[in-house]
Each structure stands twice: as structure tokens, then as C-alpha cells.
Protein backbone atom coordinates (compact mmCIF):
# COMPACT_ATOMS: atom_id res chain seq x y z
CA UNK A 1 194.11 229.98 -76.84
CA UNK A 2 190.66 231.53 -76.77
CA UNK A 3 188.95 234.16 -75.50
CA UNK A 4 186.54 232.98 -72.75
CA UNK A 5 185.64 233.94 -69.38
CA UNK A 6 185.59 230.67 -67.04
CA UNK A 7 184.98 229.60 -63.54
CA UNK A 8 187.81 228.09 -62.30
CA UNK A 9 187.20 224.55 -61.14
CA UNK A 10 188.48 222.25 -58.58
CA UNK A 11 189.27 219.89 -61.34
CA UNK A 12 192.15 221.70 -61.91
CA UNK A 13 193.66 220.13 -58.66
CA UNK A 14 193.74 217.24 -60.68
CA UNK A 15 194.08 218.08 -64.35
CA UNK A 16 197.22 220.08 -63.67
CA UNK A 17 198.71 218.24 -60.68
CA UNK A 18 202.27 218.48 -61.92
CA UNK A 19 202.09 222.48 -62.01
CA UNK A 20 200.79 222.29 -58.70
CA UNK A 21 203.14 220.45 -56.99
CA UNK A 22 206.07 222.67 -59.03
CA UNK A 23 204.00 225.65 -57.24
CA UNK A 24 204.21 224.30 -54.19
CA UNK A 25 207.79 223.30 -54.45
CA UNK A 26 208.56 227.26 -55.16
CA UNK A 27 206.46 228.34 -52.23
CA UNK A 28 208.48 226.38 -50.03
CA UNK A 29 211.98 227.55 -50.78
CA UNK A 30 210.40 231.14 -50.70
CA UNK A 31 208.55 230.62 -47.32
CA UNK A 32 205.57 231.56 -49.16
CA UNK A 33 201.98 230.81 -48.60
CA UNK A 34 199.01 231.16 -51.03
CA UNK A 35 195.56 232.35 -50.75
CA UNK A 36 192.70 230.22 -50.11
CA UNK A 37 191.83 229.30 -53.92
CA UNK A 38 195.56 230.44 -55.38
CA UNK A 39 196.32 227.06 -56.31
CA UNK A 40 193.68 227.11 -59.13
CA UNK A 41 194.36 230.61 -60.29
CA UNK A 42 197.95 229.96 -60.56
CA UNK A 43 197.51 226.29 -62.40
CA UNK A 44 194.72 227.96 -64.91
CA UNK A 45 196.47 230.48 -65.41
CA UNK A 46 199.65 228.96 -66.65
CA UNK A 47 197.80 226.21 -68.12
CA UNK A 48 197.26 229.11 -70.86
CA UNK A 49 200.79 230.14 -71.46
CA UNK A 50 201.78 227.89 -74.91
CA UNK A 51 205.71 229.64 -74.22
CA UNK A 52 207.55 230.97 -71.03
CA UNK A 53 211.04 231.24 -72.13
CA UNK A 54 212.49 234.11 -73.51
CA UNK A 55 208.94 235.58 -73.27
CA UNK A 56 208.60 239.27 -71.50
CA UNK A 57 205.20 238.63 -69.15
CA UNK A 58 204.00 241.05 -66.83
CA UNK A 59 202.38 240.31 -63.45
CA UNK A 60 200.11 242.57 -62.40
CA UNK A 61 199.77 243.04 -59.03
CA UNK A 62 202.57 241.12 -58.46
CA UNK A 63 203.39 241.74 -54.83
CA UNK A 64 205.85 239.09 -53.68
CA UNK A 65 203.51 236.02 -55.23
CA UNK A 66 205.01 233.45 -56.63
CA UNK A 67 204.19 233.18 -60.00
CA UNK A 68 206.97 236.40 -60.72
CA UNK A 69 209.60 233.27 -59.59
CA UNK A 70 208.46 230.58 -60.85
CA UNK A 71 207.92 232.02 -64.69
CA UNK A 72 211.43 233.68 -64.24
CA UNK A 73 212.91 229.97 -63.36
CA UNK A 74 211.53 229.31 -66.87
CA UNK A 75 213.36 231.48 -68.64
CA UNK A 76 210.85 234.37 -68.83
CA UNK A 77 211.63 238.25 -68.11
CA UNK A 78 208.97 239.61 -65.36
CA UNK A 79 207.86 242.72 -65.13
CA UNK A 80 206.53 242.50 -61.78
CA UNK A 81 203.99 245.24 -60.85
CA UNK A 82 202.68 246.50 -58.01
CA UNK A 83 201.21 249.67 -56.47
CA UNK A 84 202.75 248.64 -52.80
CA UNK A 85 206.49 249.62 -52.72
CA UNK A 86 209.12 246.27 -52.71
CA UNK A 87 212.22 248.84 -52.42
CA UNK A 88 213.37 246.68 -49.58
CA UNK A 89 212.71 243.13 -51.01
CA UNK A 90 214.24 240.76 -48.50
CA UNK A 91 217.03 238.88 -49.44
CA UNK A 92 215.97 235.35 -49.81
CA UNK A 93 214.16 236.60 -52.97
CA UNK A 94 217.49 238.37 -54.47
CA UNK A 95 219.66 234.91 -53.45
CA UNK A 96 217.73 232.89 -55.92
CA UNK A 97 216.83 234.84 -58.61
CA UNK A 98 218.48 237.69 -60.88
CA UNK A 99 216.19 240.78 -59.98
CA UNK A 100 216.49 244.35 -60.87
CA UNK A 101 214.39 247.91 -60.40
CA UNK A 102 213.25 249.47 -63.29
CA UNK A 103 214.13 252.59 -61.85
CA UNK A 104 216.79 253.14 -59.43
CA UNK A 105 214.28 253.99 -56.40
CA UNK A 106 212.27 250.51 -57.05
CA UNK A 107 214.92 248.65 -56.01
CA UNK A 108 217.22 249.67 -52.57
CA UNK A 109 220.64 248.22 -53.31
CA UNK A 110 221.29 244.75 -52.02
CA UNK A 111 223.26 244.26 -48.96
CA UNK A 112 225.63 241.96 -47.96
CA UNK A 113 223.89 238.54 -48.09
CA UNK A 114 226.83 236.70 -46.55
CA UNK A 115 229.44 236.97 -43.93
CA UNK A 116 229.65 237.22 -39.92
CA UNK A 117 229.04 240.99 -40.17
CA UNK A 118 225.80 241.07 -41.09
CA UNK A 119 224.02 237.84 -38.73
CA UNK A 120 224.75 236.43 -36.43
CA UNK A 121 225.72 232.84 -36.18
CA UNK A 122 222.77 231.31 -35.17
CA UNK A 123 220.38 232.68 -37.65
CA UNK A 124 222.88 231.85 -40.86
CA UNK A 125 223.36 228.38 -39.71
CA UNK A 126 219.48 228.06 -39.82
CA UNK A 127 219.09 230.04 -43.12
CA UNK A 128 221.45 227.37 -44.40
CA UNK A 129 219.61 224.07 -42.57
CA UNK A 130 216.43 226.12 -44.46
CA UNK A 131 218.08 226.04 -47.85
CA UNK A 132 218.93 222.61 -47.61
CA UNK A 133 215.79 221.14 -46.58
CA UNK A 134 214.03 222.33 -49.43
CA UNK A 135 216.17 221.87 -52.43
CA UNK A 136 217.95 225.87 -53.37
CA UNK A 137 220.93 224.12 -53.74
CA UNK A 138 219.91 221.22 -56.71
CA UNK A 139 217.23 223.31 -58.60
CA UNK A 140 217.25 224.95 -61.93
CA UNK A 141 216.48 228.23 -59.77
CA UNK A 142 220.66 228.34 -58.36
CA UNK A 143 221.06 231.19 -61.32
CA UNK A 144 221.21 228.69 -64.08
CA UNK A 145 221.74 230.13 -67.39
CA UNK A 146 218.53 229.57 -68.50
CA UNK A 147 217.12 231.82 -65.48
CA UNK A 148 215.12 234.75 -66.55
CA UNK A 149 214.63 237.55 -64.10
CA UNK A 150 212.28 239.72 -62.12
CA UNK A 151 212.48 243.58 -62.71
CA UNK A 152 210.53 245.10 -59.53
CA UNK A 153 208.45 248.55 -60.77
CA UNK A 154 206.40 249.92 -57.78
CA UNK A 155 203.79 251.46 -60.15
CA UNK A 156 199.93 252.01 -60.42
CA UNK A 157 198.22 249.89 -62.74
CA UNK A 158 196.55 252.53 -64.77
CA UNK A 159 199.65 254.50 -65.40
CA UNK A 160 202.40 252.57 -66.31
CA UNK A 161 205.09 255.08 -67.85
CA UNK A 162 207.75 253.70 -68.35
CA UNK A 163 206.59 250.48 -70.33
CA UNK A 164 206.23 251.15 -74.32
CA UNK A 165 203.11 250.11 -76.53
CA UNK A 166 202.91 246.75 -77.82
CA UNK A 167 206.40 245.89 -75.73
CA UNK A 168 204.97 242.87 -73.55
CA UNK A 169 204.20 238.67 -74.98
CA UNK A 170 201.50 238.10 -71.99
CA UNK A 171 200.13 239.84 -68.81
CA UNK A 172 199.55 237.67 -66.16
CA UNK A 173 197.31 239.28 -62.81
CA UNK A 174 196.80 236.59 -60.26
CA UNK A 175 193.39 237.60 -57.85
CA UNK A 176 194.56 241.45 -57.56
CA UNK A 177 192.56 243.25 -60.31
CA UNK A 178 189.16 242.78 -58.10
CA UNK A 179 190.49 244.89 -55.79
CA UNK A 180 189.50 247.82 -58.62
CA UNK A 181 186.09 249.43 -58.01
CA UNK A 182 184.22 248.28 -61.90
CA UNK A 183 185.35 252.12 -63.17
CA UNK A 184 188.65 251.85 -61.72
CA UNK A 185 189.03 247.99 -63.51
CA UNK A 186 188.05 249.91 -66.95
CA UNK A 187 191.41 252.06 -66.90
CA UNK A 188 192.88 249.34 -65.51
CA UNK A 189 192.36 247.23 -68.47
CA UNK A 190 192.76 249.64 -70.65
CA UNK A 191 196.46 250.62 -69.90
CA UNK A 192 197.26 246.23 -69.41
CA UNK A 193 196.26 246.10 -72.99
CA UNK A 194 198.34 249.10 -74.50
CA UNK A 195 201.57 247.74 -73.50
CA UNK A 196 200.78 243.69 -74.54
CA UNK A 197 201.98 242.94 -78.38
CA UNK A 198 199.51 242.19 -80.93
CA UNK A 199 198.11 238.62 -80.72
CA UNK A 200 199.42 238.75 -76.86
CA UNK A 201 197.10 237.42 -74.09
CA UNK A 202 195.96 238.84 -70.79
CA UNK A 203 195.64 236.24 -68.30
CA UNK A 204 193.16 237.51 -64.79
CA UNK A 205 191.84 235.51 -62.51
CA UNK A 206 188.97 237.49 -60.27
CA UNK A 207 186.28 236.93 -58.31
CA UNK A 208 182.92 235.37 -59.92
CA UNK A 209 179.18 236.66 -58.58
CA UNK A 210 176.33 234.68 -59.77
CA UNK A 211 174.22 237.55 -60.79
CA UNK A 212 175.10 241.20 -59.61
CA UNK A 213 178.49 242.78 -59.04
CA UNK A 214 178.79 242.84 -54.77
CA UNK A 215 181.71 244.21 -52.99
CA UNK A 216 183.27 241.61 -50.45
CA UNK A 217 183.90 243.68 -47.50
CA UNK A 218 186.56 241.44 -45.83
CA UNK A 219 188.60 240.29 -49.11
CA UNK A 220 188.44 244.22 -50.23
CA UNK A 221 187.05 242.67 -53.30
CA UNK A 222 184.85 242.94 -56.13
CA UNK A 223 182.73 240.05 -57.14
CA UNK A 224 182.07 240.16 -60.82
CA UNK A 225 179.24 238.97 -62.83
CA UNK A 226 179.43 237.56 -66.08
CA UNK A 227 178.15 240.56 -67.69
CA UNK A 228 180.70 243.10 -66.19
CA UNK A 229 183.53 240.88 -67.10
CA UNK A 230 182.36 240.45 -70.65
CA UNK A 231 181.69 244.66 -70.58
CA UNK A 232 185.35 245.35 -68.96
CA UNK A 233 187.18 243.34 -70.98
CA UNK A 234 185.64 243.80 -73.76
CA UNK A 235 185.30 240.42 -74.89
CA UNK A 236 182.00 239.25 -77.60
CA UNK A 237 178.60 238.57 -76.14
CA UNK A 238 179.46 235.18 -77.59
CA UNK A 239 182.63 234.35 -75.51
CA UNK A 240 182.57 231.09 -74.56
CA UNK A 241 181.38 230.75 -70.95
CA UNK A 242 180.69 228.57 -67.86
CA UNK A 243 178.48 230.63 -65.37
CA UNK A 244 175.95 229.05 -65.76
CA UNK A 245 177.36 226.20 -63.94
CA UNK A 246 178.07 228.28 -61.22
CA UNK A 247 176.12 226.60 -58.74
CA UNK A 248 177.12 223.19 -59.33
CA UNK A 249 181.26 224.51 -59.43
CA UNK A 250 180.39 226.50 -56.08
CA UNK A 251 179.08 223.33 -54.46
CA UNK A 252 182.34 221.33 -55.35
CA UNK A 253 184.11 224.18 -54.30
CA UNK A 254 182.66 224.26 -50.83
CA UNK A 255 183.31 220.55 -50.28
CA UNK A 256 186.69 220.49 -51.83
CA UNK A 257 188.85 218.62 -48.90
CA UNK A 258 192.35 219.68 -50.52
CA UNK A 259 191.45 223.68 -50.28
CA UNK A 260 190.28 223.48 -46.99
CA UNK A 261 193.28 221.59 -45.19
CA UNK A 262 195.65 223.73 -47.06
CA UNK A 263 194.04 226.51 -45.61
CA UNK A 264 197.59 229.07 -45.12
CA UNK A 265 198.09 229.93 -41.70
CA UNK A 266 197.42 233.82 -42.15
CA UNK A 267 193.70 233.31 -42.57
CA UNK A 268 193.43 232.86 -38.78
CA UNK A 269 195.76 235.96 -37.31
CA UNK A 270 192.41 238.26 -39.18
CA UNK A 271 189.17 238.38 -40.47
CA UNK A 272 189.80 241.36 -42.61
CA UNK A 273 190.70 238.56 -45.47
CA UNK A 274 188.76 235.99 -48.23
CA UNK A 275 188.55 233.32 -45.41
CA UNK A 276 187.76 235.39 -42.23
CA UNK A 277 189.30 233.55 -38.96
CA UNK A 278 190.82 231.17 -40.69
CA UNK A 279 186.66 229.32 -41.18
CA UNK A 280 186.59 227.23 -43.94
CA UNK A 281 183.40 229.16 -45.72
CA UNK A 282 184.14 230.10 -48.94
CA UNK A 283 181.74 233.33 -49.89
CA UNK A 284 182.18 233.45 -53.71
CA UNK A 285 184.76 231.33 -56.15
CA UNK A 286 187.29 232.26 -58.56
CA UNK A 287 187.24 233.06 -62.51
CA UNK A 288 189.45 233.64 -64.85
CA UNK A 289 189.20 235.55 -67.83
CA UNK A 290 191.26 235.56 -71.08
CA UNK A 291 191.30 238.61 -73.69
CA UNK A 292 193.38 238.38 -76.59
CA UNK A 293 194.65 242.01 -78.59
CA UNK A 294 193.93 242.32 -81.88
CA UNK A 295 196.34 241.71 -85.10
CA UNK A 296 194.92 244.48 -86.38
């Protein structure tokens, strides 16, 4: 693995078709959906990850996403992150997977998840008709003993107490660090790479800008230029690169047929979002970056 900022490309639909369709698998069970261009920053980014299992990997900005669940169905522990409280994560996340609060207020104790007393009969029968339609009950994900687990910390990015130095294999931060102003990114950075190990990656996919940094008003993003990334991140001048193909990626992009009738279903209830209205117009594309810590 090397460090490199890169564009992420369409190709990937292709090139990593079998992590895709495992993605989309684990959205279904979870009634998830994923953002406009997820499916590329999810395959890229664990395109990069050589070992899962047994690994400790942070996501960053974790929300309820799915990557959290699907690395933790490899056998990794997840330190899922995320300034938005998950105290009260609903239940069909806590049936499938083994998931903990770092801290006792993270984490609201689990009620009953079974039994008359607590639905009625109606909606269990169709929670069960759900979890046979897609699969819970023949996957690896039924609390196999391979199963990692999720550990929920409702935490601000630039101030993660309770997480040591050098303590995690790989951070992983799925489209949620552009949502930093470029000073708030710095200290964002900063603190991601004083808890990874030595030799430990951090995995980001953002938003690219062709030239100058530009704040996407309906996203509540930043789009980043190559420069910015390289300054943030503190990667080498010389860090292997593709914006200069940005035109010719953003052109695919646009007329990428997969993206655009996948488009998930939220995208039309706002415009306050990356696809405003549910339009099919994408504004900017994504790019991920990789930094590697020092041995030293």
C-alpha cells in the first residue's frame, strides 16, 4: 500500500464487483441505503485493507454506514465514531452483530428484542418475513465465532480521549471528513493519526475540486483540491496522483448508468443533500486519499 491521493473511478464498479455486491448484500439485511457515489468509496476503500480479521479499525464518522458491519462480519473490532449520538441504536443493528459502548452513556441498554410484550403481532411476523427474505438466518453475520464487533463512541473527531496512542491497525472515514472546514480537517487529521500504530494506514474518501477548495452548500461539504489534500495530510509533493485526469473521470462519472439508477430513495424527500431532488447531476466526484504513519 502506498501513499497516493486518487480520484475514485467508475471502474471500480467493475474491478471490485464482488465487494460490491457483498456491500449490497449487507445493506439489504440492514435496510440501509448508500449515498450517491458510496459504492466506490466503500469498494476503494477496502480494496486497500491487505487484513480485516483480528485487526482494530476505526471508522470515522461512522454514523450507522455500513462499512462498521460489514468489517466486523470479517472478524475486525470497530471503533465506530461519530459526533451524532447512537445511544439508542435500533435493534436490528444489535440482533446481528456483537456491539458495545465504550462508555456506559454511548450505548442505552438493549431491550427486549423478542417476545409478545414488546410488538405486536403483526409487526414481528413481518420483521421475521424481512429476515428471511434477505438471508440473516444463513450468513456468517448470525454471531459466528469469527464475528468481530462494533464498539459505538459518540465522540468528536478531534478529541478522542479515551483511545491510546499508537492503539489502532487502520482508520477507515467513508465521505464524512469533508464536512470539516480545511482548519477544522487539520486537527482532525492530526488526532486520526495519533491513535493509528506505526506503519498503520488512514483510509478517507472526500470530495475532489479541480482547482480551488469550494464549499458545496447542499452536501455541507468541502471540495478539496489536490493541493489541500496533499497540505492536510501531509503527504510528499511527489505522491502519486490522478487529478489531472479529472476531467476525463468526471465525464465517465456523469454518464455512469449504474450510479444513476441506484440513485437511494432519500435524495428526492430534500435538496439539502449531494444529489438535490433526487436529479441525477453530479456537482463534483469522489477521492480518496491514503497516508501511511511513520516507523519511525
Amino acid at each position: 500500500m502506498d501513499e497516493r491521493i486518487e480520484i475514485l473511478s467508475v471502474s471500480l464498479l467493475d474491478s471490485e464487483r464482488e465487494t460490491i455486491n457483498e456491500l449490497k448484500r449487507t445493506a439489504r439485511q440492514l435496510k440501509l441505503e448508500f449515498g450517491w457515489h458510496y459504492l466506490l468509496d466503500l469498494s476503494w476503500i477496502l480494496s486497500q485493507i491487505d487484513q480485516i480479521t483480528n485487526q482494530v479499525i476505526m471508522d470515522a464518522g461512522a454514523g450507522t454506514g455500513v462499512i462498521q458491519w460489514f468489517l466486523a462480519d470479517q472478524g475486525a473490532t470497530v471503533i465506530s465514531v461519530d459526533r451524532q449520538s447512537r445511544e439508542n441504536l435500533p435493534s436490528r443493528f444489535r440482533r446481528r452483530f456483537r456491539v458495545e459502548g465504550m462508555r456506559t452513556s454511548d450505548l442505552a441498554a438493549e431491550k427486549a428484542l423478542s417476545g409478545w410484550g414488546t410488538k405486536t403481532l403483526k409487526s414481528a411476523v413481518s420483521d421475521w418475513v424481512d429476515r428471511v427474505q434477505v438471508g440473516v438466518f444463513h450468513t456468517s453475520s448470525s454471531r459466528g465465532n469469527n464475528q468481530g464487533k462494533v464498539i459505538i463512541y459518540n465522540q468528536d473527531l478531534t478529541d478522542l480521549l479515551e483511545i491510546q496512542d499508537n492503539s489502532i491497525d487502520t482508520v477507515v472515514a467513508i465521505s464524512s471528513l469533508e464536512h470539516n472546514s480545511p482548519q477544522g480537517l487539520e486537527a482532525v487529521v492530526s488526532e486520526l493519526m495519533r491513535v493509528l500504530k506505526p506503519g498503520g494506514a488512514l483510509l478517507a474518501t472526500l470530495v475532489a475540486s479541480r482547482d480551488e477548495d469550494w464549499f458545496h452548500e447542499p452536501s455541507k461539504g468541502w471540495c478539496y483540491s489536490e493541493q489541500t489534500l496533499k497540505r492536510i495530510f501531509q503527504l510528499p509533493d511527489a505522491a502519486p496522483s490522478n487529478y489531472a485526469d479529472y476531467d476525463a473521470l468526471f465525464e465517465k462519472l456523469v454518464h455512469n448508468q449504474e450510479l444513476k439508477q441506484d440513485l437511494a430513495s432519500f435524495y428526492s424527500k430534500s435538496g439539502d443533500n449531494g444529489m438535490p431532488w433526487g436529479n441525477w447531476n453530479p456537482e463534483y466526484q469522489p477521492v480518496g486519499v491514503c497516508r501511511i504513519k511513520s516507523q519511525a
